[in-house]
Protein backbone atom coordinates (compact mmCIF):
# COMPACT_ATOMS: atom_id res chain seq x y z
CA UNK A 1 -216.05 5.57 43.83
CA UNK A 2 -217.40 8.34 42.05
CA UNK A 3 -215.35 10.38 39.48
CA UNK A 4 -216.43 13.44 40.77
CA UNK A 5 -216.33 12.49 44.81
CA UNK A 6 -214.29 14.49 46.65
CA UNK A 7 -210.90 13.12 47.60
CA UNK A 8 -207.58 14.11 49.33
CA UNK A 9 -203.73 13.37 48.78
CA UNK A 10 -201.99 13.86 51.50
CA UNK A 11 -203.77 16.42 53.42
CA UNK A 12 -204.68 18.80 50.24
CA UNK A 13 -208.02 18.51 49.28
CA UNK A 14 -209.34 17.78 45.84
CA UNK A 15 -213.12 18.47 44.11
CA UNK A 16 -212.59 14.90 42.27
CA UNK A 17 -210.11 11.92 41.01
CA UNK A 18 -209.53 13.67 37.70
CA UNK A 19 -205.39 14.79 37.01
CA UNK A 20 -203.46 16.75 34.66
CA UNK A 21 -200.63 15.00 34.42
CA UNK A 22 -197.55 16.84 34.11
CA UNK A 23 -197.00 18.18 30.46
CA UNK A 24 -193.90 20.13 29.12
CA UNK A 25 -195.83 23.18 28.12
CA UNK A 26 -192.85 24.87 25.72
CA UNK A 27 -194.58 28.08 27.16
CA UNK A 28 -191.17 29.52 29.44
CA UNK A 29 -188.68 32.06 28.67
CA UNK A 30 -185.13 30.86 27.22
CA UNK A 31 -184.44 31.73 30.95
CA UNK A 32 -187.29 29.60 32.24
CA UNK A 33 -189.46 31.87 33.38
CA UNK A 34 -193.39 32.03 33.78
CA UNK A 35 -194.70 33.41 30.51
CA UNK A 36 -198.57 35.51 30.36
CA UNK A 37 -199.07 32.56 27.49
CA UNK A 38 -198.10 29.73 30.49
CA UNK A 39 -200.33 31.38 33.28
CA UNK A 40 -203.24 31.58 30.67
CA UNK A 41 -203.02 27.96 30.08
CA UNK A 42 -203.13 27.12 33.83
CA UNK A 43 -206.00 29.43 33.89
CA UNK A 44 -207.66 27.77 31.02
CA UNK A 45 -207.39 24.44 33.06
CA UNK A 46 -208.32 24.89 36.38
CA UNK A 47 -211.55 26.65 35.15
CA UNK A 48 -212.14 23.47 32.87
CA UNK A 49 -212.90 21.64 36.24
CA UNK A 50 -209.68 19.64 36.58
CA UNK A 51 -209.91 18.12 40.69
CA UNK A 52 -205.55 19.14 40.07
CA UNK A 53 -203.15 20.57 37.71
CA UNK A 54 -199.41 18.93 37.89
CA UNK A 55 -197.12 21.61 36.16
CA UNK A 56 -194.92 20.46 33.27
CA UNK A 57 -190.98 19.02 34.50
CA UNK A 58 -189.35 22.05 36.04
CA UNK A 59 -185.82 22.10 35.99
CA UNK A 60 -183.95 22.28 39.24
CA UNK A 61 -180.92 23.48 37.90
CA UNK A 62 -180.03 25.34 34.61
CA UNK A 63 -177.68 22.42 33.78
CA UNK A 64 -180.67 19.98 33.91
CA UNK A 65 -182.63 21.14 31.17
CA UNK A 66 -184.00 19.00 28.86
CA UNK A 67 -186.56 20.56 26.62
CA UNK A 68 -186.75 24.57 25.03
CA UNK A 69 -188.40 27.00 26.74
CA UNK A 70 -189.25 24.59 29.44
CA UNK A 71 -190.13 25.91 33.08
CA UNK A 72 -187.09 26.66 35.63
CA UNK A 73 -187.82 26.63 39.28
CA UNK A 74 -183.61 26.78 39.73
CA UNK A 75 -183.06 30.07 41.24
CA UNK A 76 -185.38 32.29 44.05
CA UNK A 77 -185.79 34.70 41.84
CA UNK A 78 -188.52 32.03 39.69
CA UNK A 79 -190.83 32.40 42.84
CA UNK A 80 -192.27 35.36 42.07
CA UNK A 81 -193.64 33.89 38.51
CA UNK A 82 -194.43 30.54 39.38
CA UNK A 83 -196.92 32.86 41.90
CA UNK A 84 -198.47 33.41 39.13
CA UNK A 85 -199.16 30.11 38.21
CA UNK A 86 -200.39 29.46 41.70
CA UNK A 87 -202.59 32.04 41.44
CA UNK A 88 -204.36 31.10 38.13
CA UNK A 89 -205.09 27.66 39.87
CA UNK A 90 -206.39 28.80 43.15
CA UNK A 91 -208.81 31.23 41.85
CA UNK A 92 -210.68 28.53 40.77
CA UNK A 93 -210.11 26.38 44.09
CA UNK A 94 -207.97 24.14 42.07
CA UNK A 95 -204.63 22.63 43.48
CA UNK A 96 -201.89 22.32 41.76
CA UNK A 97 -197.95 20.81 42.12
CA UNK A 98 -194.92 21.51 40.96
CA UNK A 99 -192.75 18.35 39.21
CA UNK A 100 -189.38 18.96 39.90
CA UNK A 101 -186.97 17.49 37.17
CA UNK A 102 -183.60 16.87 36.10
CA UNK A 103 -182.58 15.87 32.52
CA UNK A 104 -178.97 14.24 33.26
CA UNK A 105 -177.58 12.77 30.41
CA UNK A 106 -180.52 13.55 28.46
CA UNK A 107 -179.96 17.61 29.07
CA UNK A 108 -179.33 19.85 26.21
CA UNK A 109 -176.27 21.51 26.21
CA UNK A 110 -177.40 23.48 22.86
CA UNK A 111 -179.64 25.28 25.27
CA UNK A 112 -177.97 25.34 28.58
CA UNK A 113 -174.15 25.79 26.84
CA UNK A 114 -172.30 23.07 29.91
CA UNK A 115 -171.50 19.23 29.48
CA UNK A 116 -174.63 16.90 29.81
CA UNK A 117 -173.87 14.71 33.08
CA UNK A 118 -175.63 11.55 33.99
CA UNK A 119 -175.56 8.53 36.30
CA UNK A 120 -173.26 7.03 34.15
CA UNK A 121 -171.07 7.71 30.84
CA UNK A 122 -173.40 7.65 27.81
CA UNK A 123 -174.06 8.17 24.63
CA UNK A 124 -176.97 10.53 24.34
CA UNK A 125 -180.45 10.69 22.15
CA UNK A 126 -178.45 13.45 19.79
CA UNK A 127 -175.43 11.15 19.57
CA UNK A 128 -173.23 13.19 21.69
CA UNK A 129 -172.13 11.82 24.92
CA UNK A 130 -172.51 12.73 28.70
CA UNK A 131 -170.31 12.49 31.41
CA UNK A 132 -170.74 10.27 34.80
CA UNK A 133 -171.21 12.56 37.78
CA UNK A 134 -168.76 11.94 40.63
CA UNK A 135 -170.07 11.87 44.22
CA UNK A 136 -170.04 15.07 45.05
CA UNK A 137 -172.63 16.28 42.23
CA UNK A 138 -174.83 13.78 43.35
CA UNK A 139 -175.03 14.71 46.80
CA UNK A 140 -175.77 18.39 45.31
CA UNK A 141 -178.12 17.06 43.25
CA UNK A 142 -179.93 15.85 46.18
CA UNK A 143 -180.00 19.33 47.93
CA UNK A 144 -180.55 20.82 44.55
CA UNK A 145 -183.81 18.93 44.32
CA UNK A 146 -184.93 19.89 48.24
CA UNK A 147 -184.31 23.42 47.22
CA UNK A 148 -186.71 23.70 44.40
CA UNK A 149 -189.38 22.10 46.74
CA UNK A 150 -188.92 24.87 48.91
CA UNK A 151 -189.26 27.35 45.97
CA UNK A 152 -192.20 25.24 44.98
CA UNK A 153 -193.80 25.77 48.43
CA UNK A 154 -192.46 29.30 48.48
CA UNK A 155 -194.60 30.09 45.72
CA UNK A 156 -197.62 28.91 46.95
CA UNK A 157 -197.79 25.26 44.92
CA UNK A 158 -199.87 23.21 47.50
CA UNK A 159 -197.48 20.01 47.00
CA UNK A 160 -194.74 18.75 44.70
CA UNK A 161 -193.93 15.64 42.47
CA UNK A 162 -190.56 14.28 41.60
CA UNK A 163 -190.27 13.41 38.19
CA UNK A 164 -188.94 9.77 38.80
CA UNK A 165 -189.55 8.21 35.07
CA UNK A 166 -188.88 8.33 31.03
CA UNK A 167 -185.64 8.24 31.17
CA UNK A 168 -184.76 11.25 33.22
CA UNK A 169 -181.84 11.50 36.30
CA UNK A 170 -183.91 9.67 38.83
CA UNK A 171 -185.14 7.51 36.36
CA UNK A 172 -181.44 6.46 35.10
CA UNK A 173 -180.35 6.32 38.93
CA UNK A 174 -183.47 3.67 39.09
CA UNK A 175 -182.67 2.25 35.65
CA UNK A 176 -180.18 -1.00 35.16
CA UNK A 177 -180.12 0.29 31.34
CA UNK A 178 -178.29 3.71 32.15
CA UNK A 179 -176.88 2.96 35.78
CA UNK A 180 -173.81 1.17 35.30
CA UNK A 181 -172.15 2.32 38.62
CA UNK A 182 -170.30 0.02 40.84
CA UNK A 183 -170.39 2.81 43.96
CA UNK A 184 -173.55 3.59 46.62
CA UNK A 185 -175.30 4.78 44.18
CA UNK A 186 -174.92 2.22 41.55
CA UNK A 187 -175.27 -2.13 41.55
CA UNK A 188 -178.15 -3.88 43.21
CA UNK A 189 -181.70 -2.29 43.41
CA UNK A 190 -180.81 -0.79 46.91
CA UNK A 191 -178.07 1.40 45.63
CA UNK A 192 -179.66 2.55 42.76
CA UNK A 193 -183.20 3.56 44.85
CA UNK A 194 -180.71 5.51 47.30
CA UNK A 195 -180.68 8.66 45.36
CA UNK A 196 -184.65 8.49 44.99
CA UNK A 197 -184.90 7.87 48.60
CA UNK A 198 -182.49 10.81 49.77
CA UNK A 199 -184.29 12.96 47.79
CA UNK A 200 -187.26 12.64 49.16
CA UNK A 201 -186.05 12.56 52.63
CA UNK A 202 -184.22 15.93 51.96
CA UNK A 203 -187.72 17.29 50.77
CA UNK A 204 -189.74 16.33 53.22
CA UNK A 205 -187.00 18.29 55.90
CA UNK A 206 -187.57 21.75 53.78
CA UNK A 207 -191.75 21.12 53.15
CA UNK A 208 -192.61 19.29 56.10
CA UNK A 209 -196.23 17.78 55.74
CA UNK A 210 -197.11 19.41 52.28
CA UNK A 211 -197.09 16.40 49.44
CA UNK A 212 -195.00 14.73 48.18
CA UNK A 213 -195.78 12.43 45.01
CA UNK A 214 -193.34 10.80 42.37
CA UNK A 215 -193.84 9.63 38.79
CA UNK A 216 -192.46 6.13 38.34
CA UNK A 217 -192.28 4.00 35.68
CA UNK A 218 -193.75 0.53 35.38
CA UNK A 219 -191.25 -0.35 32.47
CA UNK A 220 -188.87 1.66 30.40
CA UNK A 221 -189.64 -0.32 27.12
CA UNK A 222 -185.97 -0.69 26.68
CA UNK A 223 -183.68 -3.74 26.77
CA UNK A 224 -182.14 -3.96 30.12
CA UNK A 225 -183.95 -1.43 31.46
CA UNK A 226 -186.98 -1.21 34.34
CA UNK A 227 -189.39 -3.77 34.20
CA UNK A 228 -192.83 -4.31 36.33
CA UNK A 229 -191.53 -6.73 38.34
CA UNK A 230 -188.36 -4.45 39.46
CA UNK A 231 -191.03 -1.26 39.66
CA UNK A 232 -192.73 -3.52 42.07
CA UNK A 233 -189.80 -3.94 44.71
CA UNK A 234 -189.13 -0.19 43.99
CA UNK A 235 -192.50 0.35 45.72
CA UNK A 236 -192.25 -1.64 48.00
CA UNK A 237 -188.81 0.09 49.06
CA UNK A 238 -191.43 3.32 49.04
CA UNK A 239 -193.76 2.14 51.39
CA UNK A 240 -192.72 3.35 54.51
CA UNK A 241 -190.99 6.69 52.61
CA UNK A 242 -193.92 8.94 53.40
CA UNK A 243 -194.83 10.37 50.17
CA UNK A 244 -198.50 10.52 49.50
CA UNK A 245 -199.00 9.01 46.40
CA UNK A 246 -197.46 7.75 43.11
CA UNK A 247 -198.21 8.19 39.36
CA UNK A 248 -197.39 5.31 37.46
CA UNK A 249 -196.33 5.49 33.57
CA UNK A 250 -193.44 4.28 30.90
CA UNK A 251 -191.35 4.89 28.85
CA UNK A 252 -187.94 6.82 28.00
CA UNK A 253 -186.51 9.58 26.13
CA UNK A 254 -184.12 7.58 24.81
CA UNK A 255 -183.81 6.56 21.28
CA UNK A 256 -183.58 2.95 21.34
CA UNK A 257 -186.90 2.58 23.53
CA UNK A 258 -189.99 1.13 22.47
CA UNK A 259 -192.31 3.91 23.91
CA UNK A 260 -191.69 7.24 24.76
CA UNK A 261 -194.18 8.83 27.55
CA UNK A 262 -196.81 9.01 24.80
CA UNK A 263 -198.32 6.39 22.63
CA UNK A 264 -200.23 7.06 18.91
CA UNK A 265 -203.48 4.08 18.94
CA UNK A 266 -207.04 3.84 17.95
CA UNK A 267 -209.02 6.22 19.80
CA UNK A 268 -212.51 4.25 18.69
CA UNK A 269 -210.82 1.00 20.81
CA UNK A 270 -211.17 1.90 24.09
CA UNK A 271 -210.00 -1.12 25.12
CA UNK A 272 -207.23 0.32 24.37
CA UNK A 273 -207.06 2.58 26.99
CA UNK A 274 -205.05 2.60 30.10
CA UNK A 275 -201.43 1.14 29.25
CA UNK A 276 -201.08 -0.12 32.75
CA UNK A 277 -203.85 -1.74 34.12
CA UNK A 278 -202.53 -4.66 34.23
CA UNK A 279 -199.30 -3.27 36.68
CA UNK A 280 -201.78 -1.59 38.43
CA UNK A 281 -203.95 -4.09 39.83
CA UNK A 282 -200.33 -5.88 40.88
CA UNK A 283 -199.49 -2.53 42.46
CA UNK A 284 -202.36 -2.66 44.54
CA UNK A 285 -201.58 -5.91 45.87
CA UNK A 286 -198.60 -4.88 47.86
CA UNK A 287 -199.00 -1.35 48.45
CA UNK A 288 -201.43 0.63 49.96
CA UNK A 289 -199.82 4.01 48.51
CA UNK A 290 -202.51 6.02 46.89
CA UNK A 291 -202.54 5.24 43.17
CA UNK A 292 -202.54 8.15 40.27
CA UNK A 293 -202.78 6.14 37.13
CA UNK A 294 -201.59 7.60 33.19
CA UNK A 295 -201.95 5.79 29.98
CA UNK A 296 -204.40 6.70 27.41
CA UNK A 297 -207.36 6.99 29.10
CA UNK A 298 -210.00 8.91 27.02
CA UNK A 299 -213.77 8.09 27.58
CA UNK A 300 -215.64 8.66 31.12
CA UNK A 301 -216.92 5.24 31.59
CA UNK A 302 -213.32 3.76 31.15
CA UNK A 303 -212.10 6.05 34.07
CA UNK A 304 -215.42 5.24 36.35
CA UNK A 305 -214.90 1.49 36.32
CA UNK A 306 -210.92 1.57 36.72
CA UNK A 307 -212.23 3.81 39.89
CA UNK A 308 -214.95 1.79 41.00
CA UNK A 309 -212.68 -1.56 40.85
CA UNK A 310 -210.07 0.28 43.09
CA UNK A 311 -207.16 -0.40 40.30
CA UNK A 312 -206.23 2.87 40.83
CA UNK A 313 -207.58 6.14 42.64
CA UNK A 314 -206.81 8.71 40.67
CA UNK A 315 -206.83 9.03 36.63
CA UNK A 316 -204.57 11.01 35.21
CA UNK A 317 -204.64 12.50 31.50
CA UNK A 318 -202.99 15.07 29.06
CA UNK A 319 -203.25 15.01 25.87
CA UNK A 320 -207.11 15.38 26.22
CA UNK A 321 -206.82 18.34 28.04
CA UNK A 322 -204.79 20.15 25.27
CA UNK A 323 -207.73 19.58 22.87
CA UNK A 324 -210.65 20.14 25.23
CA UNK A 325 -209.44 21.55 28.53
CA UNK A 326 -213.09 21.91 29.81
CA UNK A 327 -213.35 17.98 29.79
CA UNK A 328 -213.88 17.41 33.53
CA UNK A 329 -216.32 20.32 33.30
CA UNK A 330 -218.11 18.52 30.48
CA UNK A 331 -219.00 15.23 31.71
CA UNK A 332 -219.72 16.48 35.24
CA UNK A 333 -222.59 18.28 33.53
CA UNK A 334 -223.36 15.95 31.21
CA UNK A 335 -226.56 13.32 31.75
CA UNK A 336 -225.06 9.86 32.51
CA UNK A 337 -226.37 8.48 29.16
CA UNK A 338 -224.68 11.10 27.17
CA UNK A 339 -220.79 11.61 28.22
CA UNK A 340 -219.39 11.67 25.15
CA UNK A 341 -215.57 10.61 24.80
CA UNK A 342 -213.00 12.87 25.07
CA UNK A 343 -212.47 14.64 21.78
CA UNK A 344 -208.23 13.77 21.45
CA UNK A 345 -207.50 11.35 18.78
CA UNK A 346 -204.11 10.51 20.37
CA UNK A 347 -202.41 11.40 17.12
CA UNK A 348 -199.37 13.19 19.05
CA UNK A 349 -199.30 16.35 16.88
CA UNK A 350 -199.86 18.42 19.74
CA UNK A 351 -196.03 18.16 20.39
CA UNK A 352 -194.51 19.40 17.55
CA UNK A 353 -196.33 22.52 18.29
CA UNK A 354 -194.12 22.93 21.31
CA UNK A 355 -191.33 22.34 19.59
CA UNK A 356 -191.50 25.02 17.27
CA UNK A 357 -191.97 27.46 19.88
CA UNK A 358 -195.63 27.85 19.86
CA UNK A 359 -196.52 25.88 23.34
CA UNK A 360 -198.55 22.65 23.16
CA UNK A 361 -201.84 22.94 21.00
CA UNK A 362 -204.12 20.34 19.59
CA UNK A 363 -203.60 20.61 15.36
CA UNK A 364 -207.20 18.80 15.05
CA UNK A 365 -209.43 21.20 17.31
CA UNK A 366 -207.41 24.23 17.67
C-alpha cells in the first residue's frame, strides 16, 4: 500500500493514508468560536498535502469544556464559523471532520463557571471534585452529542469523530478507573460501552451515511483503568456498529496516569515510533474495521512499512504537522532515496504555547 494511494473511509474520498489527528488548537474565542488565526491554520494544512484534517475536540456543550479557548460546536449559531473551517479545507480538495467532545469530570469550571459532572463522583486533575450525573443528563448527553453531528454536517464537515479516549466522558463511561456505577450505564463491559454505543446510534439517525469514526484508547496507563485486552472486546462490541473506522491511542488527562495523549522520546530512535504497534497487529486479528493508527510516528519509511504490512491503514500524526505542516507535501515530492524525517523533535513545547493563549506553535522551528 502506497502512502500516497488514494483511499476512502466510509464513502469520503481521500488523496492518501496520511491524518491530522485531532489537536486542541487554543485558537477559539472564550465563546468558542472560529477565530481568522484557527481558519489560517486549517488553511496552512490542507495546502501542506494532508489526505485529511481531524479538527481539535469540540465541545458539545458549554458545560463540557475542557481546555481555553478550545472550539465549541454547542449551539447553531457555531455553524456559520466552523463554515469557515470547511471552507479552508475544501479549497484544497482536502476533507476534514469534526471530533465531537465532552470533558466530564475533567471540564473546567474556571472557564465554563457550572459544576464539573462525570460518570462518577471524583476527584479532579485540579483537586476539586465533580459530581456523578444522574440518568437523565446522560440520556441528554447522548442527544447532545447527535446534535453537534448535525451542526458538524450542517457546516459542511464531510464526517465526524467521537472523541472516545484520554480520559474524557466517553472515555470514563468506557473506563473501570473512573466508572464506578452500579446502574445501565455502569458494572460489566456491556454497561459501560452502552453510552458509546447510543451515541453513535443517535448520530448515525441525524447524519445518515456521512462518517462516523471514534478515537479509542488501547490503554489508559492508569491503575485500574483500560487495558488492550479490554480495548479489544470494546471492538469487538463495535463491529457490527457501523462506524467507518477507528483511531487508536492512550492515555488520560488525569494526573495519576503514566502517559498523557503525548509522549517526550528520542526522535533519532525510530524504533521508537508508533506506541501501538503491537495492539495494532492484535486489532487486526479480530476486526476488520478500518484502522487509523497515532503514536509517534515521524519518518516516511516507518509509516510505508506499518502500511505495507497492513498493521494499520491509515497513519495519523500531530505534532509534526505543527512544526512542518507541508510534510505530506514534502515527501510526496521528494526522490525515494531522500525523504528526510519529519523535522519535530517530540519535545512537547508546542503545548505550552496554547496554553498561554498563543495557539499551538513549534518553539524549535517557529
Amino acid at each position: 500500500m502506497n502512502i500516497f494511494s488514494s483511499c476512502k473511509i466510509g464513502d469520503v474520498e481521500l488523496s492518501n493514508h496520511l491524518v491530522r489527528s485531532a489537536t486542541w488548537e487554543g485558537l477559539a474565542t472564550e465563546k468558542g468560536e472560529v477565530t481568522d488565526n484557527l481558519v489560517s491554520y486549517i488553511d496552512t494544512l490542507a495546502k501542506g498535502g494532508i489526505g485529511l484534517i481531524i479538527t481539535s475536540h469540540a465541545y458539545i456543550e458549554r458545560s463540557g469544556q475542557a481546555s481555553p479557548l478550545q472550539l465549541g460546536i454547542c449551539d447553531d449559531s457555531n455553524i456559520t464559523g466552523l463554515k469557515r473551517l470547511t471552507e479552508a479545507a475544501h479549497k484544497s480538495k482536502v476533507k476534514i471532520f469534526a471530533q465531537l467532545n465532552h470533558g466530564g469530570c475533567h471540564a473546567l469550571p474556571e472557564l465554563t463557571k457550572m459544576p464539573s459532572f462525570g460518570v462518577s463522583m471524583i476527584n479532579t486533575s485540579r483537586g476539586g471534585q465533580a459530581l456523578a450525573m444522574g440518568s437523565t443528563g446522560v440520556k441528554n448527553k447522548i442527544m447532545m452529542f447527535a446534535n453537534s453531528a448535525d451542526r458538524a454536517i450542517q457546516a459542511g464537515f464531510d464526517g465526524v469523530q467521537i472523541h472516545c479516549a484520554h480520559g474524557y466522558l466517553i472515555s470514563q463511561f468506557l473506563s473501570p478507573f473512573y466508572n464506578k456505577r452500579n446502574d445501565e450505564w455502569g458494572g460489566s463491559l456491556e454497561n459501560r460501552m452502552r453510552f458509546l454505543l447510543e451515541t453513535i446510534l443517535a448520530i448515525r439517525i441525524r447524519i445518515g451515511n456521512h462518517p462516523i469514526i471514534i478515537k479509542l484508547n488501547v490503554s489508559d496507563f492508569i491503575e485500574g483503568g483500560i487495558e488492550p485486552e479490554q480495548m479489544l472486546e470494546i471492538v469487538k462490541s463495535l463491529e457490527n456498529s457501523g462506524i467507518e473506522a477507528i483511531e487508536l491511542s492512550g492515555g488520560t488527562v488525569h494526573p495519576d496516569g503514566k502517559y498523557n495523549s503525548t509522549r517526550t522520546f528520542d526522535p533519532s530512535c525510530p524504533e521508537e515510533e508508533g506506541y501501538y504497534i503491537e495492539a495494532a497487529k492484535k486489532y487486526k486479528e479480530i476486526s476488520k474495521i478500518p484502522l487509523i493508527l497515532v503514536g509517534g510516528f515521524r519518518s516516511y519509511e516507518r509509516i510505508s512499512q506499518i502500511l505495507s504490512d497492513g498493521i494499520a491503514d491509515f497513519v495519523s500524526m500531530s505534532r509534526p504537522l505543527i512544526c512542518e505542516p507541508n510534510l505530506p507535501k514534502r515527501w510526496k515530492a521528494s526522490r525515494a532515496n531522500n525523504k528526510r524525517r519529519a523535522k519535530c523533535i517530540s519535545c512537547n513545547g508546542c503545548r505550552p504555547t496554547a496554553v498561554s493563549g498563543k495557539g499551538l506553535r513549534c518553539i524549535v522551528y517557529g
